[in-house]
Protein backbone atom coordinates (compact mmCIF):
# COMPACT_ATOMS: atom_id res chain seq x y z
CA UNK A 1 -4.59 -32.09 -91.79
CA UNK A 2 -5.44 -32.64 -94.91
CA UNK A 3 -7.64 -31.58 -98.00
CA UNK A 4 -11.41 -32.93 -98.28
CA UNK A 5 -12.38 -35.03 -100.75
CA UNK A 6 -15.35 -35.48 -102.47
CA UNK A 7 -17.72 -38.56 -103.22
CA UNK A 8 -18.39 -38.43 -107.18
CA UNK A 9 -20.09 -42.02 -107.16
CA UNK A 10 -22.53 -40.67 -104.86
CA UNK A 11 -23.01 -37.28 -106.16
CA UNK A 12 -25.71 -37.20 -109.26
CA UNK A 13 -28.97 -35.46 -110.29
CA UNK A 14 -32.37 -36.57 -110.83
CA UNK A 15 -34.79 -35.32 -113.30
CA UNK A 16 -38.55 -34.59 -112.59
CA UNK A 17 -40.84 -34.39 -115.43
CA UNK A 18 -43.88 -31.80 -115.07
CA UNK A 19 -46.62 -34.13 -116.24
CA UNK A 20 -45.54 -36.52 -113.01
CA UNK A 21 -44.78 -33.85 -110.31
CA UNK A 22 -46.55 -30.89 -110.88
CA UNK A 23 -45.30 -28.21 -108.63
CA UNK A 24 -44.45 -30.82 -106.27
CA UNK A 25 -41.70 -32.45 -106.82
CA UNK A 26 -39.61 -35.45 -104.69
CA UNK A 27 -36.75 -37.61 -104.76
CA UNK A 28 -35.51 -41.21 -102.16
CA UNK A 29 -33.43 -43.39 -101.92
CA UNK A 30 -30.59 -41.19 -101.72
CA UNK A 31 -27.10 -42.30 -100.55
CA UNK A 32 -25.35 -40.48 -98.00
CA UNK A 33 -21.66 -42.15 -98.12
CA UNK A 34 -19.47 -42.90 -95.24
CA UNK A 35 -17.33 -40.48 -94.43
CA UNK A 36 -19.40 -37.46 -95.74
CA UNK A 37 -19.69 -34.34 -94.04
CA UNK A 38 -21.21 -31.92 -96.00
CA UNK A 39 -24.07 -32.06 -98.31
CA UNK A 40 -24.97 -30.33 -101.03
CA UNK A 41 -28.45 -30.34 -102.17
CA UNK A 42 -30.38 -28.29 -104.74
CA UNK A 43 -32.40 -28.07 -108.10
CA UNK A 44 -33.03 -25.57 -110.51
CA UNK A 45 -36.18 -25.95 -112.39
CA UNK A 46 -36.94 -24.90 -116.18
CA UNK A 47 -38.72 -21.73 -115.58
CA UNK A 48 -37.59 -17.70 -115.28
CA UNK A 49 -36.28 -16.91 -111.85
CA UNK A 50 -38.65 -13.78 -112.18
CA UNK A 51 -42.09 -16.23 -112.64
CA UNK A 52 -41.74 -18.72 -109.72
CA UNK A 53 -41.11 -18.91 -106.03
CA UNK A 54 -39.72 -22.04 -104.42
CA UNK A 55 -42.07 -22.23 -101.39
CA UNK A 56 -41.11 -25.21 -99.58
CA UNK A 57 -37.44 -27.05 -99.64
CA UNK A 58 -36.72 -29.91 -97.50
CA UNK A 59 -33.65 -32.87 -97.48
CA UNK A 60 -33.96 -35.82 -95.01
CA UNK A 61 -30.98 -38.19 -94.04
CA UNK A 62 -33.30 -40.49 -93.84
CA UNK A 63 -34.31 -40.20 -90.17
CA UNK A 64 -34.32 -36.13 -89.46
CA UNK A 65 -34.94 -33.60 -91.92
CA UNK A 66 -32.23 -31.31 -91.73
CA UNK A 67 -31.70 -27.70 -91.55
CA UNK A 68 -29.49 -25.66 -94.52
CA UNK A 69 -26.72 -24.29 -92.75
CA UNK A 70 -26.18 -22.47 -96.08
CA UNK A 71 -28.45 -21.22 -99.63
CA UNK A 72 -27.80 -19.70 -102.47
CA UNK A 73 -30.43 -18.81 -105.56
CA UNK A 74 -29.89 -18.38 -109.19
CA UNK A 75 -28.06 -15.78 -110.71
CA UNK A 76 -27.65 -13.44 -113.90
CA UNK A 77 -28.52 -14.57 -117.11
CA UNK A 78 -29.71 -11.81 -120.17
CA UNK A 79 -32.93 -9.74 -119.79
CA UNK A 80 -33.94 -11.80 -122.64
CA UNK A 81 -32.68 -15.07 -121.20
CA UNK A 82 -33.02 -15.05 -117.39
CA UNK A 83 -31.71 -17.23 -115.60
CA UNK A 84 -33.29 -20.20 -114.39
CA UNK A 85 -34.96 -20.41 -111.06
CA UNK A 86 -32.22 -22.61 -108.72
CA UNK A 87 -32.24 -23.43 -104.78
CA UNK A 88 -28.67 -24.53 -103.66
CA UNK A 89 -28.35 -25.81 -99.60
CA UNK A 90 -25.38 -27.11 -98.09
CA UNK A 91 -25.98 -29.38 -94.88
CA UNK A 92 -24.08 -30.36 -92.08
CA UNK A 93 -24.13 -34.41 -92.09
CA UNK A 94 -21.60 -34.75 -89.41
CA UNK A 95 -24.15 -36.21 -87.29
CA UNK A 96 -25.96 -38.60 -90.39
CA UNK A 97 -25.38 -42.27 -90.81
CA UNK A 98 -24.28 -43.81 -94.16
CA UNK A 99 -27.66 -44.59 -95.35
CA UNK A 100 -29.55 -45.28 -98.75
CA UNK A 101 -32.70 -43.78 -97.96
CA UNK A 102 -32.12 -39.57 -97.34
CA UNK A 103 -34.81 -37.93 -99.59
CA UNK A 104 -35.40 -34.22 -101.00
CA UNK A 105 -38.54 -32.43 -102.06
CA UNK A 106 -39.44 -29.11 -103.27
CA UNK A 107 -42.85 -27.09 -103.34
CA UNK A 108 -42.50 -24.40 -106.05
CA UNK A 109 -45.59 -21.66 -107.48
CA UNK A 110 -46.50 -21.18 -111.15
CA UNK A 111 -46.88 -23.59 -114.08
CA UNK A 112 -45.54 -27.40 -114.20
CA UNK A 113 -41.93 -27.78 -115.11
CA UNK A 114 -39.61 -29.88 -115.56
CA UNK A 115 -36.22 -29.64 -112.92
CA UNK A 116 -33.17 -31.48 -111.53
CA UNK A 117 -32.57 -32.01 -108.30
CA UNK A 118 -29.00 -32.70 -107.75
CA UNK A 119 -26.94 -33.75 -104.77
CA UNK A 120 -23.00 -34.28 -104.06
CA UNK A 121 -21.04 -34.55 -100.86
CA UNK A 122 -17.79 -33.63 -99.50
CA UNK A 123 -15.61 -34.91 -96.36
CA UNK A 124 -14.95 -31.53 -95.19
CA UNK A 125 -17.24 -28.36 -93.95
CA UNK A 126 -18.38 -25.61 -95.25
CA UNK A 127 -16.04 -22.31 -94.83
CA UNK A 128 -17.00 -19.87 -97.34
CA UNK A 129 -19.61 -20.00 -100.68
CA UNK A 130 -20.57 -17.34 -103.02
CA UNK A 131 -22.55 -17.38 -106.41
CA UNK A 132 -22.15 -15.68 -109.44
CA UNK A 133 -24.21 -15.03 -112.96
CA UNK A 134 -22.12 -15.89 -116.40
CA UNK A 135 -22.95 -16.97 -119.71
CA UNK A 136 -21.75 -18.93 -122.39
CA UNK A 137 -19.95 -22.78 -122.19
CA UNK A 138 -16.25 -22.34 -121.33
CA UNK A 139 -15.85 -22.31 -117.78
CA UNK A 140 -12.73 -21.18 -115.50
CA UNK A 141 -11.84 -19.36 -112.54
CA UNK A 142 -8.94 -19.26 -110.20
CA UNK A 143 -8.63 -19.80 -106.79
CA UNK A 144 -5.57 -19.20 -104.24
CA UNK A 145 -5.65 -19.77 -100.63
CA UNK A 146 -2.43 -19.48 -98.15
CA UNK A 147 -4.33 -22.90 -96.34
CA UNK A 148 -4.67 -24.50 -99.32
CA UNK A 149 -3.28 -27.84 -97.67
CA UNK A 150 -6.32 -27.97 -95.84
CA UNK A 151 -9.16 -26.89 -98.70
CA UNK A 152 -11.14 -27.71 -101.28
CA UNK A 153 -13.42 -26.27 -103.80
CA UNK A 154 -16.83 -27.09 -105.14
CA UNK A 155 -18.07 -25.36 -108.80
CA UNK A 156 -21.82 -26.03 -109.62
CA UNK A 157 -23.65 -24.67 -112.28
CA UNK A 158 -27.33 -24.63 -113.14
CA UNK A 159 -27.76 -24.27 -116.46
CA UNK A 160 -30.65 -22.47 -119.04
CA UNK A 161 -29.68 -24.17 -121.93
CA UNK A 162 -29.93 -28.61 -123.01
CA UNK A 163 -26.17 -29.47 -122.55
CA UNK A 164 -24.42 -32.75 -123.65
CA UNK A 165 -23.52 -35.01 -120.78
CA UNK A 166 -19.78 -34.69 -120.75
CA UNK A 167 -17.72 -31.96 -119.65
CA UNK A 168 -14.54 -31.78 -121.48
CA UNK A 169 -10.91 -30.18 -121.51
CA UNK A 170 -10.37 -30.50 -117.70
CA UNK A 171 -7.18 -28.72 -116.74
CA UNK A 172 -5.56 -27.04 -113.54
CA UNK A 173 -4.37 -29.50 -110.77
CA UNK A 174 -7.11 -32.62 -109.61
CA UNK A 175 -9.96 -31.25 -110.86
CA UNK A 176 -12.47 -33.67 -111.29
CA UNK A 177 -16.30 -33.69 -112.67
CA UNK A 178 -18.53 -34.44 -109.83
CA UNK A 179 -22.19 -34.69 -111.69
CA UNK A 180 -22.99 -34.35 -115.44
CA UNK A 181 -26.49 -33.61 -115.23
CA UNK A 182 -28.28 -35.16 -118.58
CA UNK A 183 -30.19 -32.65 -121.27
CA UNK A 184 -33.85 -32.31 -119.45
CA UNK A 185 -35.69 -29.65 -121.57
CA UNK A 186 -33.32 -26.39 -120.78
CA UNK A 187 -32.80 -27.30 -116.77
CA UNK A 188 -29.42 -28.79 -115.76
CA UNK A 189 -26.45 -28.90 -113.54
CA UNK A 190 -23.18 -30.16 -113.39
CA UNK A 191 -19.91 -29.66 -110.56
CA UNK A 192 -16.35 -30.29 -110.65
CA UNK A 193 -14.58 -30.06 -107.54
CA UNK A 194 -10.87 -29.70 -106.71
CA UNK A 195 -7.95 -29.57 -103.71
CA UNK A 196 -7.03 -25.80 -103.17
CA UNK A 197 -3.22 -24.96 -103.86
CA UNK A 198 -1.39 -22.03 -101.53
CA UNK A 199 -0.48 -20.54 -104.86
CA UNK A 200 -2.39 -19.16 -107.16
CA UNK A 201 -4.61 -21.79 -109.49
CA UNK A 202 -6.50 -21.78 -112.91
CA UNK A 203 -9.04 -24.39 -113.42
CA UNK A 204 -10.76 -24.49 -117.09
CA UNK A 205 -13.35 -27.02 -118.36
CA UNK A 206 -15.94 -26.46 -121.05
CA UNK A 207 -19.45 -27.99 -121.66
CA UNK A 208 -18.88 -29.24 -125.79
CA UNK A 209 -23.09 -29.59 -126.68
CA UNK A 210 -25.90 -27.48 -126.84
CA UNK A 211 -26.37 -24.28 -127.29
CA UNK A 212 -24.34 -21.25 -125.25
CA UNK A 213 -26.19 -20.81 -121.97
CA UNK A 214 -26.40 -18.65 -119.59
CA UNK A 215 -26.06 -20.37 -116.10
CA UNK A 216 -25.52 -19.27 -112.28
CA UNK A 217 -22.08 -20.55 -110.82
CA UNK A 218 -21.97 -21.49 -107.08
CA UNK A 219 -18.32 -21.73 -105.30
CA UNK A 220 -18.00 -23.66 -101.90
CA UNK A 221 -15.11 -23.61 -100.37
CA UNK A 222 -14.41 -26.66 -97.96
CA UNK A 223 -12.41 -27.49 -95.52
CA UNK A 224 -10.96 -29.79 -92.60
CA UNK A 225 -12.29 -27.81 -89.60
CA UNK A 226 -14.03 -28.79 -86.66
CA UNK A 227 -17.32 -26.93 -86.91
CA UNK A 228 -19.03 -25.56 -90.56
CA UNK A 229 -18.39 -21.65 -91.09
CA UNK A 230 -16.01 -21.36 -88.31
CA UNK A 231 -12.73 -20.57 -90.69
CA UNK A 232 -11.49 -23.81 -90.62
CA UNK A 233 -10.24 -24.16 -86.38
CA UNK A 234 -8.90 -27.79 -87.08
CA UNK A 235 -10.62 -31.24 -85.42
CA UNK A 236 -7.61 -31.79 -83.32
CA UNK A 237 -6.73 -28.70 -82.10
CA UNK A 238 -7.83 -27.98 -78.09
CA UNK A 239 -7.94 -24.68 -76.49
CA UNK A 240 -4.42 -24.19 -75.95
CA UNK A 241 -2.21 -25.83 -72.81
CA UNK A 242 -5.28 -25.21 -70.15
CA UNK A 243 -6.58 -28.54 -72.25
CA UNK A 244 -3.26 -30.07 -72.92
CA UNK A 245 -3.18 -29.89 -69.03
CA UNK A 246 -6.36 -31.11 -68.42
CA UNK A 247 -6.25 -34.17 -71.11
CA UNK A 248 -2.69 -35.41 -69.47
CA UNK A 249 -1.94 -38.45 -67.65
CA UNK A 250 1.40 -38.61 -67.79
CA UNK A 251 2.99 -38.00 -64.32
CA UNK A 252 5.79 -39.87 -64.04
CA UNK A 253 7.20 -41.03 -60.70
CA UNK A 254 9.57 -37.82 -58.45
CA UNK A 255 8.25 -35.67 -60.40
CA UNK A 256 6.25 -32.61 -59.12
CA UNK A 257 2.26 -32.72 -59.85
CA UNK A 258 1.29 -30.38 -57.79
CA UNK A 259 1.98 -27.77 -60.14
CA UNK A 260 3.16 -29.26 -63.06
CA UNK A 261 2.26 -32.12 -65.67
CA UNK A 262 3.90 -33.53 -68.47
CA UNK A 263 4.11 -34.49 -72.25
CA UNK A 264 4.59 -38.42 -73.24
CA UNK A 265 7.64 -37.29 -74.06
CA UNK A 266 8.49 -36.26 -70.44
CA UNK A 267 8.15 -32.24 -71.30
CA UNK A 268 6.79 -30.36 -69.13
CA UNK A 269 3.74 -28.52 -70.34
CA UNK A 270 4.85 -24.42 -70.05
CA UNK A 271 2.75 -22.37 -68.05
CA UNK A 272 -0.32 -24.18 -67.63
CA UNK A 273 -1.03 -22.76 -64.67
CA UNK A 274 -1.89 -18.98 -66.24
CA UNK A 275 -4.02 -20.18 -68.85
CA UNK A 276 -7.17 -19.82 -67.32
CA UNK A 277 -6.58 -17.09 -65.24
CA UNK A 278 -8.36 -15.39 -63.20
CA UNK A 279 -10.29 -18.51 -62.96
CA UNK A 280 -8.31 -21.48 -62.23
């Protein structure tokens, strides 16, 4: 067990410009790393959430398009500064190949505008993801978890304001940037990502150009678990001794199999026998 990393090399953003996609926008040649599990995949495009519907949203892995196993939309913002319109999906890739051609595209309504699309990946599944409104360019939160050995945790913001590339002022355990997205009109993203601690943990960062936005934070939660949004039931945990019993081998010469069967160790495995009751 063990917390899930992510893949910052192959998480970035790529900026569509309005007089080459109109409201249809696309991006390939996408790299899904090995060892990725999850991936998040989004944009947020320079326009009021209030003026434009995203109508279509699709990410390939470069032989099936996939289905979100998770959204989330844009938040918050001032009445006179709304927030800008964002899509956020997080995927199961469990099943994808490493591969350099996955693709994204998005259908939206209204005028041309510029966006970002932006992807990033993680090793571990989705447990838990919520999204906020906030405003202004110093960024914290905390975050506690009593199975923190086993979790990590995603920020991304989409932004209404032209930021500078760099985040700065990192603090609070391994936090780590994840995607700067660059200053495209007032559209952009960026995501830092971090282990989870079992005590309670600050994480601060700030955004040091451009002017103070308003932006809509999204907070994934990861972690090592078998299955996405299951609460984290480990990879290598079976269904109790009923499996233990029926994955053993070991029966070592004089001893009873009949009723019993035993641990490499030579243990006998307790009470395998009333596991499945009534239907053994």
């Amino acid at each position: 067990m063990a917390n899930p990393t992510f893949f910052p090399t192959e998480s970035t953003y790529i900026s569509t410009l309005a007089v080459d996609n109109n409201t249809n926008k696309a991006a390939g040649g996408l790299t899904i790393p090995i060892g990725a599990r999850s991936a998040i995949v989004g944009i947020i495009i320079d326009e009021a959430e209030s003026l434009i519907d995203i109508t279509g949203f699709t990410f390939s892995d470069g032989s099936n398009t996939l289905t979100a196993i998770s959204s989330s939309i844009g938040k918050g913002g001032r009445s006179s500064t709304p927030a800008r319109t964002m899509l956020l999906n997080v995927y199961d890739i469990t099943d994808s190949a490493a591969t350099t051609s996955a693709s994204v595209s998005c259908v939206h309504t209204s005028t041309t505008k510029n966006a970002q699309f932006f992807i990033a990946f993680c090793s571990g599944v989705l447990s838990h993801s919520i999204s906020v409104g906030s405003y202004g360019d110093l960024y914290d939160f905390d975050f506690y978890s009593d199975n923190g050995s086993r979790e990590s945790i995603m920020c991304v913001r989409t932004q209404d304001a032209s930021q500078a590339t760099d985040l700065s002022g990192l603090s609070g355990g391994d936090l780590q940037v994840l995607i700067e997205g660059a200053g495209l009109a007032s559209a952009n993203v960026n995501a830092v990502g971090a282990s989870a601690a079992s005590t309670l943990q600050e994480f601060f960062y700030t955004n040091t150009g451009g002017s103070v936005t308003a932006n809509t934070a999204t907070f994934l939660i990861f972690n090592d678990g078998a299955e996405p949004l299951t609460g984290g039931i480990p990879a290598n945990i079976g269904t109790g001794v009923t499996e233990e019993y029926n994955s053993s081998t070991n029966l070592p010469s004089g001893r009873d199999f009949g009723t019993k069967r035993y641990q490499d160790d030579g243990d006998i495995i307790p009470n395998y026998i009333h596991t499945d009751f009534p239907d053994r």
